[in-house]
PDB file of N, CA and C in Angstrom:
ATOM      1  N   UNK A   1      -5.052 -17.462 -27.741  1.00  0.00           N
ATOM      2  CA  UNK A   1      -5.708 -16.694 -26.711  1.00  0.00           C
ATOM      3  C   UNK A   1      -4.640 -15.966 -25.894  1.00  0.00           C
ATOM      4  N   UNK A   2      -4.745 -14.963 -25.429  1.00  0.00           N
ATOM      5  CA  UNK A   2      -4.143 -14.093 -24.723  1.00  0.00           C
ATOM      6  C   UNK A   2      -4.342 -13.501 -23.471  1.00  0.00           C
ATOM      7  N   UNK A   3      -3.991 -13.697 -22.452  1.00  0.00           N
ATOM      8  CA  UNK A   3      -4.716 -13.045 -21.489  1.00  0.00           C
ATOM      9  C   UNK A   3      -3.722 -12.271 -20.142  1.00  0.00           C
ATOM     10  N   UNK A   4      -4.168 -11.584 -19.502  1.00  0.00           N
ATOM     11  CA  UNK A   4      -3.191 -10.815 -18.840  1.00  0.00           C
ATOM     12  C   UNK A   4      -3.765 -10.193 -17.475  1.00  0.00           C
ATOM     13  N   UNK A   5      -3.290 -10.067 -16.023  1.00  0.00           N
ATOM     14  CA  UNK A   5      -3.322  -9.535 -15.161  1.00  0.00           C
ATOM     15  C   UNK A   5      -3.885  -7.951 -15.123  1.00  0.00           C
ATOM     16  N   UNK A   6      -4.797  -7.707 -14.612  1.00  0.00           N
ATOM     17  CA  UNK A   6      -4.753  -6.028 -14.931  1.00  0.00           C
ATOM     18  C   UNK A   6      -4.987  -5.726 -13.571  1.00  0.00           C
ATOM     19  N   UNK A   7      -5.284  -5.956 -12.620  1.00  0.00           N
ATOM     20  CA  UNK A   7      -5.304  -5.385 -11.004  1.00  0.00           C
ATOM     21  C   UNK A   7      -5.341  -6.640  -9.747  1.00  0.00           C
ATOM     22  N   UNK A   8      -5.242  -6.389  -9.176  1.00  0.00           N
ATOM     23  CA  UNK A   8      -4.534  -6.621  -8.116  1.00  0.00           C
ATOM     24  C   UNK A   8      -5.474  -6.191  -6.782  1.00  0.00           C
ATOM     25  N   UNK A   9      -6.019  -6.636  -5.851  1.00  0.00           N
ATOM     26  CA  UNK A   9      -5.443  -6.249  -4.337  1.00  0.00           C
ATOM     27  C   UNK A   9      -5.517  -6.989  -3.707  1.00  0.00           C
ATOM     28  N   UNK A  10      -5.198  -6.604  -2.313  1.00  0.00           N
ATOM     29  CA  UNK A  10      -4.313  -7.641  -1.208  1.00  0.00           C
ATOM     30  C   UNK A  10      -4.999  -6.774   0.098  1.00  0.00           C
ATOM     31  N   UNK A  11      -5.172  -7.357   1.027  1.00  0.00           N
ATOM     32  CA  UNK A  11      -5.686  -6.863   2.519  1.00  0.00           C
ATOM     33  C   UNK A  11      -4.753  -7.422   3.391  1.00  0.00           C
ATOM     34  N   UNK A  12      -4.063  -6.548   4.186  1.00  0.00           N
ATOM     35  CA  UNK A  12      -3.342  -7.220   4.990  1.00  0.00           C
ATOM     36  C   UNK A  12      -3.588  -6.154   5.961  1.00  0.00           C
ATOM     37  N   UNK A  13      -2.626  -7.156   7.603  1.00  0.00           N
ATOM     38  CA  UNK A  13      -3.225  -6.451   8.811  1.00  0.00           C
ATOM     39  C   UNK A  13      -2.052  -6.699   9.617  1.00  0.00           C
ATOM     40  N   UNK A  14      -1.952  -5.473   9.955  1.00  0.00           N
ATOM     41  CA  UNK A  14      -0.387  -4.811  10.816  1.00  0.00           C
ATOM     42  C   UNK A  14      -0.767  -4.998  12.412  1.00  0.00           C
ATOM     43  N   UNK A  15      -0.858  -5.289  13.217  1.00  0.00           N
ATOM     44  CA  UNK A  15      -1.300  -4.630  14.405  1.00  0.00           C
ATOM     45  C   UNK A  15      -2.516  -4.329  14.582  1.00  0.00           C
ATOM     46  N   UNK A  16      -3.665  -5.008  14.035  1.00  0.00           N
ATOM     47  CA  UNK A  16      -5.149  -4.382  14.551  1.00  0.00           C
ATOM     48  C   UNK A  16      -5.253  -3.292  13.449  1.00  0.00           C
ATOM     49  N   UNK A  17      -4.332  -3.052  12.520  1.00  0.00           N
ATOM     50  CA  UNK A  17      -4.882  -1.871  11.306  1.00  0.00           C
ATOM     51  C   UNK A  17      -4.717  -2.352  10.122  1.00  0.00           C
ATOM     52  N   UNK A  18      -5.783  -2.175   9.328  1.00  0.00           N
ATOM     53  CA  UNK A  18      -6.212  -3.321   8.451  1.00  0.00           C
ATOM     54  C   UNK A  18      -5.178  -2.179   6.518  1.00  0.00           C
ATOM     55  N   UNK A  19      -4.500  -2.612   6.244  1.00  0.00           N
ATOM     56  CA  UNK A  19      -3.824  -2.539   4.899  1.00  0.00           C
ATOM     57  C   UNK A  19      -4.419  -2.822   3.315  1.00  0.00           C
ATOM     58  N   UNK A  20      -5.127  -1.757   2.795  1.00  0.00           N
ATOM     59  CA  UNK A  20      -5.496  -2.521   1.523  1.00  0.00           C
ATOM     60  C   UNK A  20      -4.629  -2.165   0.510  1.00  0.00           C
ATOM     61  N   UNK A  21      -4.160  -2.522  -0.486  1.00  0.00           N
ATOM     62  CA  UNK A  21      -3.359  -2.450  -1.454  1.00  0.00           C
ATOM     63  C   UNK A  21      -4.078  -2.596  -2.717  1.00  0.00           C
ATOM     64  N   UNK A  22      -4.397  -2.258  -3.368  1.00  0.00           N
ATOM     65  CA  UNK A  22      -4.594  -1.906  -5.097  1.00  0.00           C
ATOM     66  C   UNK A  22      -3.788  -1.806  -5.868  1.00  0.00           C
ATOM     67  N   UNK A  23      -3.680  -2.567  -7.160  1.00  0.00           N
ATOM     68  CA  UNK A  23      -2.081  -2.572  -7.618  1.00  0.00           C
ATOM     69  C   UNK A  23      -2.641  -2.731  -9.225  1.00  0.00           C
ATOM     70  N   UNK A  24      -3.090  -1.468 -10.162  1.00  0.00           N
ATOM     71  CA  UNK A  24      -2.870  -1.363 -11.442  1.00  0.00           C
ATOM     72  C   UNK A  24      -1.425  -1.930 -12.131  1.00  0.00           C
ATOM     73  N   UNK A  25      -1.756  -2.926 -13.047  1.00  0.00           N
ATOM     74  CA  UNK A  25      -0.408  -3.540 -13.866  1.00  0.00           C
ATOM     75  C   UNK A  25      -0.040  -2.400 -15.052  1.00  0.00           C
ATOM     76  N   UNK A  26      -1.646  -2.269 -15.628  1.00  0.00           N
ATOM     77  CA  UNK A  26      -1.201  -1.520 -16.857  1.00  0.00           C
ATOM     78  C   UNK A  26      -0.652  -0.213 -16.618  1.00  0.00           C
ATOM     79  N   UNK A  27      -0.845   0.813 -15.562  1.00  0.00           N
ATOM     80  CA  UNK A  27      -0.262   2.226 -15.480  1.00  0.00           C
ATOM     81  C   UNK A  27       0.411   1.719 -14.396  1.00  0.00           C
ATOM     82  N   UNK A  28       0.905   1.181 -13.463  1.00  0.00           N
ATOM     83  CA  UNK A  28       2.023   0.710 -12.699  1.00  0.00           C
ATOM     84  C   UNK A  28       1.480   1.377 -11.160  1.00  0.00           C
ATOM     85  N   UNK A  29       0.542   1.932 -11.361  1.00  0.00           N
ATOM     86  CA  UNK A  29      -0.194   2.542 -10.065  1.00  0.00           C
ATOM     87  C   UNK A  29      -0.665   1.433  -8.827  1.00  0.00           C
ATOM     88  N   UNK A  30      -0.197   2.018  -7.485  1.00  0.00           N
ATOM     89  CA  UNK A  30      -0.560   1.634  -6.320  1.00  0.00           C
ATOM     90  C   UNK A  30      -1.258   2.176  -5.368  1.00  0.00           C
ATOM     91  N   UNK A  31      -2.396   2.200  -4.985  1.00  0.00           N
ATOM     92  CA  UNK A  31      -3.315   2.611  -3.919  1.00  0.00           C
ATOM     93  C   UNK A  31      -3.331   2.558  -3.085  1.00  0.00           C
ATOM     94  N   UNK A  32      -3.189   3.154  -1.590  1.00  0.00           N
ATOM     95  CA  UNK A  32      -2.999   2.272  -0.393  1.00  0.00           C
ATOM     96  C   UNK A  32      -3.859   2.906   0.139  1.00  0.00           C
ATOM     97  N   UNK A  33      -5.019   2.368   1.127  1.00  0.00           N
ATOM     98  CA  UNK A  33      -5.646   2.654   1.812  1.00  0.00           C
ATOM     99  C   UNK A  33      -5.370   1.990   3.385  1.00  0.00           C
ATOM    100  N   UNK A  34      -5.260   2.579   4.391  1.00  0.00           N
ATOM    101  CA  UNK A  34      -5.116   2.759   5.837  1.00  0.00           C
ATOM    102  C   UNK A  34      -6.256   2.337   6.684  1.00  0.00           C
ATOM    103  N   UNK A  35      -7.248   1.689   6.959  1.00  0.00           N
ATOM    104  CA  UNK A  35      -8.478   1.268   7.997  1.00  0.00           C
ATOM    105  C   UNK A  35      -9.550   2.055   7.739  1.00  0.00           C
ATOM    106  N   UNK A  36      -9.360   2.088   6.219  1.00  0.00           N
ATOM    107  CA  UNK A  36     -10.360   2.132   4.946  1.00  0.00           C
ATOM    108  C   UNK A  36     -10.649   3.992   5.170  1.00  0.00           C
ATOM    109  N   UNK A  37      -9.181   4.446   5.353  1.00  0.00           N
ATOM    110  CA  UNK A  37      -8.964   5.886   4.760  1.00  0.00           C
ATOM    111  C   UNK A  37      -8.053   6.087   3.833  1.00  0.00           C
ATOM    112  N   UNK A  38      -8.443   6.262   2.797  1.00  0.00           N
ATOM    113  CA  UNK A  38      -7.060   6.814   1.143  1.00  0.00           C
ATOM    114  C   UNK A  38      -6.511   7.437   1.876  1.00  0.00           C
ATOM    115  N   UNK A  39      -4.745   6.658   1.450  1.00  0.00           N
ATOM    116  CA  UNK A  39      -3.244   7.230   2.309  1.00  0.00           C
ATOM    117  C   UNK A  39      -2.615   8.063   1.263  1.00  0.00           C
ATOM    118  N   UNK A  40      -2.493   6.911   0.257  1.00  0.00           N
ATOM    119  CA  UNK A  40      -1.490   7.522  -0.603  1.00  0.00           C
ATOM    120  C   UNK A  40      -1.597   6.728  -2.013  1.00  0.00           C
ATOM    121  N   UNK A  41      -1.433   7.458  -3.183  1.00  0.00           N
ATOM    122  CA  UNK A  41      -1.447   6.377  -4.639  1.00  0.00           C
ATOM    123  C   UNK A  41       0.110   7.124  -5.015  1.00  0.00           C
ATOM    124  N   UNK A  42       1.012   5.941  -5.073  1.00  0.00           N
ATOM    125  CA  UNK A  42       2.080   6.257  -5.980  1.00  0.00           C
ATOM    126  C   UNK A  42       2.531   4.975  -7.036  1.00  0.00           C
ATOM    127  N   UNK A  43       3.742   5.231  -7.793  1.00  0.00           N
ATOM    128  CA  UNK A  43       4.164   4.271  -8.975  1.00  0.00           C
ATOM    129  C   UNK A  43       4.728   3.648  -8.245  1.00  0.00           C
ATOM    130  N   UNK A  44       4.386   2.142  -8.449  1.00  0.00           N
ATOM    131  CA  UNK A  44       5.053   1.249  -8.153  1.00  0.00           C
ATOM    132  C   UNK A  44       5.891   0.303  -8.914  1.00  0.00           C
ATOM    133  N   UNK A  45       6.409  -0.356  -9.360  1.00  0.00           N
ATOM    134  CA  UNK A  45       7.225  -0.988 -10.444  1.00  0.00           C
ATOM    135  C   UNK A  45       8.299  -2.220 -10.222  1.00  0.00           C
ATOM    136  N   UNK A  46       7.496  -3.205  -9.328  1.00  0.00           N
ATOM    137  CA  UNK A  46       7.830  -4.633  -8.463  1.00  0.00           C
ATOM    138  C   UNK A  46       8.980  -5.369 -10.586  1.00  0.00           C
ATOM    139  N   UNK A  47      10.151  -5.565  -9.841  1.00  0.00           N
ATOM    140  CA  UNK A  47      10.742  -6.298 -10.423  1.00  0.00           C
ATOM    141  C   UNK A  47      10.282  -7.166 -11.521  1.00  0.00           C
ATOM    142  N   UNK A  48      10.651  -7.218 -12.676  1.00  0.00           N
ATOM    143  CA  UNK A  48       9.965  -8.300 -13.039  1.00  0.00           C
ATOM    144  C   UNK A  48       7.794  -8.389 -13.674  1.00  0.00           C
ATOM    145  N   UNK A  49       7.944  -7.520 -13.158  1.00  0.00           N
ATOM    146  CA  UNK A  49       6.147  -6.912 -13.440  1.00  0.00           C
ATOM    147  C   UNK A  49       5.605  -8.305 -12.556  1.00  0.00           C
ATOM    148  N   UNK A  50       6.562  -8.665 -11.573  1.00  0.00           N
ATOM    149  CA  UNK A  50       6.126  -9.775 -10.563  1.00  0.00           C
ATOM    150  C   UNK A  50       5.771  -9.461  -9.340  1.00  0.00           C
ATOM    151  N   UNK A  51       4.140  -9.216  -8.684  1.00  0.00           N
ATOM    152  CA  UNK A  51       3.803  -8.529  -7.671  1.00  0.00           C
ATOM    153  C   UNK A  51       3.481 -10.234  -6.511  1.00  0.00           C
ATOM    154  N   UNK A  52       4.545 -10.147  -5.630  1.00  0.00           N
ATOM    155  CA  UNK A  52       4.790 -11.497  -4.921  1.00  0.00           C
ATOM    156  C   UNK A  52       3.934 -11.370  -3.651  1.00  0.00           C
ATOM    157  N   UNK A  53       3.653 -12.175  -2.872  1.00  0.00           N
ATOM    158  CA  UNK A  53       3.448 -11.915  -1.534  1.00  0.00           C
ATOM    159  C   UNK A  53       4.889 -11.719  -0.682  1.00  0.00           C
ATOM    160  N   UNK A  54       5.614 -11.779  -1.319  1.00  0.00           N
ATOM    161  CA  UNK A  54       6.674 -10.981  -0.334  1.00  0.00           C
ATOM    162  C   UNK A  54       6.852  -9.602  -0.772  1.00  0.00           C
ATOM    163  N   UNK A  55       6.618  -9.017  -1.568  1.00  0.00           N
ATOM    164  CA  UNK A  55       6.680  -7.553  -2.097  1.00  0.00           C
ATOM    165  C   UNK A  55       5.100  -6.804  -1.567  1.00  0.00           C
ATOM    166  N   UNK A  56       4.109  -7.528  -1.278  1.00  0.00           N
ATOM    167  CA  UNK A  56       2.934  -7.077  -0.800  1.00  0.00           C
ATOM    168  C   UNK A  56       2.960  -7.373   0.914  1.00  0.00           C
ATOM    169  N   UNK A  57       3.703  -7.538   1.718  1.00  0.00           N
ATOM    170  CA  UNK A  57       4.300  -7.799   2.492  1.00  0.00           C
ATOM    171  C   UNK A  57       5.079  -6.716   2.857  1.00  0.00           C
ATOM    172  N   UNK A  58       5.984  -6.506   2.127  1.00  0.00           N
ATOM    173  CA  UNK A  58       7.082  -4.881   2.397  1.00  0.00           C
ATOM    174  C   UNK A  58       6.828  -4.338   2.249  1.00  0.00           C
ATOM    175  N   UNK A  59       5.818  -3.820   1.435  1.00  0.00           N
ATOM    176  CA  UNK A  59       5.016  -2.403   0.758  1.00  0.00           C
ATOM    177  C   UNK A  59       3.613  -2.427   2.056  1.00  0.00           C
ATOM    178  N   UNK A  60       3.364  -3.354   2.203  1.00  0.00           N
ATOM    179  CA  UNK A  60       2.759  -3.157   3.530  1.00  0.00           C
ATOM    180  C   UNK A  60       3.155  -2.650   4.774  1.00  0.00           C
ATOM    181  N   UNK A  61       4.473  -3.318   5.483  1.00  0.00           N
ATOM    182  CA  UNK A  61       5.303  -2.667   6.015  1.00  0.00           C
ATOM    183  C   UNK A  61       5.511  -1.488   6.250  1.00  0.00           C
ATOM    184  N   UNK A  62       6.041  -0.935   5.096  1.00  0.00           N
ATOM    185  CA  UNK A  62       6.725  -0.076   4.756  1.00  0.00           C
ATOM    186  C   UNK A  62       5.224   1.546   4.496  1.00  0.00           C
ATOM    187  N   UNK A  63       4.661   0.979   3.821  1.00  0.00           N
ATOM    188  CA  UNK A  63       3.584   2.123   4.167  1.00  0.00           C
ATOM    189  C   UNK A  63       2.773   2.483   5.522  1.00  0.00           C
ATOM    190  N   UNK A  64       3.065   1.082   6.358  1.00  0.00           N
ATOM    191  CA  UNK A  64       2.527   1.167   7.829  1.00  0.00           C
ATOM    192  C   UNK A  64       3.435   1.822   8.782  1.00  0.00           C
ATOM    193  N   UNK A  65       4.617   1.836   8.271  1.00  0.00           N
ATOM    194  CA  UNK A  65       5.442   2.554   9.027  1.00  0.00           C
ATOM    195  C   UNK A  65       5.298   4.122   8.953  1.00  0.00           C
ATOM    196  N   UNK A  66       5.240   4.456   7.178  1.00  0.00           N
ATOM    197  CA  UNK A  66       4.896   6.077   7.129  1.00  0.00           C
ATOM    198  C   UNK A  66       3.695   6.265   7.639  1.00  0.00           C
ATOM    199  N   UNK A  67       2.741   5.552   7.815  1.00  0.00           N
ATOM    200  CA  UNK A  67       1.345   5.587   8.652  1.00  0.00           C
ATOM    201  C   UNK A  67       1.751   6.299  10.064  1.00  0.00           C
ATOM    202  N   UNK A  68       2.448   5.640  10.696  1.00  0.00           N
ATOM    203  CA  UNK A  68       2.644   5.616  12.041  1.00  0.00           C
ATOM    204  C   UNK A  68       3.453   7.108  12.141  1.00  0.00           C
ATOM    205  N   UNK A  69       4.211   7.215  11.109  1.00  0.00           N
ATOM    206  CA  UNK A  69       5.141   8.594  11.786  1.00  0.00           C
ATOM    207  C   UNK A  69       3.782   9.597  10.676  1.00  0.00           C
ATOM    208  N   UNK A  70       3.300   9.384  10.059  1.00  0.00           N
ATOM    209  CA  UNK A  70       2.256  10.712   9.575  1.00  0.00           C
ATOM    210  C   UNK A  70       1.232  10.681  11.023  1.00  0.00           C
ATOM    211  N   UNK A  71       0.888   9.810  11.670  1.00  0.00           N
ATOM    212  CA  UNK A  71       0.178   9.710  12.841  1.00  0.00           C
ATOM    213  C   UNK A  71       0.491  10.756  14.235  1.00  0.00           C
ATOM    214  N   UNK A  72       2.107  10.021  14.453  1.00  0.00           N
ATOM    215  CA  UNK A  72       3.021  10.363  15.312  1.00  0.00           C
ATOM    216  C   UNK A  72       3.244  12.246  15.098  1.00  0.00           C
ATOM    217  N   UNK A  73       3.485  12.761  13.665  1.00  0.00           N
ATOM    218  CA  UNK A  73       3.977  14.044  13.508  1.00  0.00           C
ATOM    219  C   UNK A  73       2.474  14.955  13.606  1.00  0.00           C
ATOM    220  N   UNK A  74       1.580  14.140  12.794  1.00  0.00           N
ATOM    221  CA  UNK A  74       0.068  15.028  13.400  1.00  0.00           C
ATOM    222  C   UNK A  74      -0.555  15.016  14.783  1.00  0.00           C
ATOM    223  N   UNK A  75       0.222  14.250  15.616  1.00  0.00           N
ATOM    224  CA  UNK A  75      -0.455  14.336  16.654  1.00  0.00           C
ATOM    225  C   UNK A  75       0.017  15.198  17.773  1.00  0.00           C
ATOM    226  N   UNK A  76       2.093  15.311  17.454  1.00  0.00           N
ATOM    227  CA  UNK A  76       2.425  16.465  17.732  1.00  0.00           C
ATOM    228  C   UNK A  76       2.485  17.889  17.316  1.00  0.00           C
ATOM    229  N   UNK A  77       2.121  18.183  16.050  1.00  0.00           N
ATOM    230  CA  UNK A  77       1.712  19.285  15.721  1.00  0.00           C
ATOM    231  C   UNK A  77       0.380  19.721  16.305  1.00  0.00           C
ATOM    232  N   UNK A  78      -0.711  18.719  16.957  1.00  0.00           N
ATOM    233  CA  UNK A  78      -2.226  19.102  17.128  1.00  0.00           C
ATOM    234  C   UNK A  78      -1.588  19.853  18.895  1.00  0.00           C
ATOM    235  N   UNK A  79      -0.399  19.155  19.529  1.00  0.00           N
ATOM    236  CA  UNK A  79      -0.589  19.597  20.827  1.00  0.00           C
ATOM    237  C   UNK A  79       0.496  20.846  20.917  1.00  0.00           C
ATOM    238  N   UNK A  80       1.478  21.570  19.710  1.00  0.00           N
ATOM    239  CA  UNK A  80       1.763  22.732  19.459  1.00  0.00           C
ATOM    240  C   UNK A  80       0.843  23.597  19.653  1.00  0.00           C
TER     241      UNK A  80
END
């Protein structure tokens, strides 16, 4: 018998803003959705084809941070 991982997600929560993560094994694709608005889907490719809670953790992070400055730069362009 054979069997294998094919997706993935994870909900996590930054500050009161809720993180979903989607994580295709077979095309290496990652989904991220923002307080259930589509942010961004790019390739992801976790070491090892090993998707950890510490790598869903940084990629959380780390997309909450570009959250904050895509937030931060649209909100000064709205008062230009």
């Amino acid at each position: 018998m054979k069997a294998k991982i094919i997706d993935t997600h994870h909900t996590v929560q930054i500050e009161n803003i809720q993180i979903d993560l989607f994580y295709n094994f077979n095309d290496g694709m990652l989904e991220v959705y923002i307080d259930g608005n589509y942010f961004v889907r790019s390739r992801f490719n976790p070491s090892r084809q090993i998707l950890s809670y510490t790598n869903v953790l940084d990629v959380s992070v780390t997309y909450y941070d570009h959250y904050c400055k895509y937030i931060k730069q649209k909100n000064s362009n709205e008062l230009d």
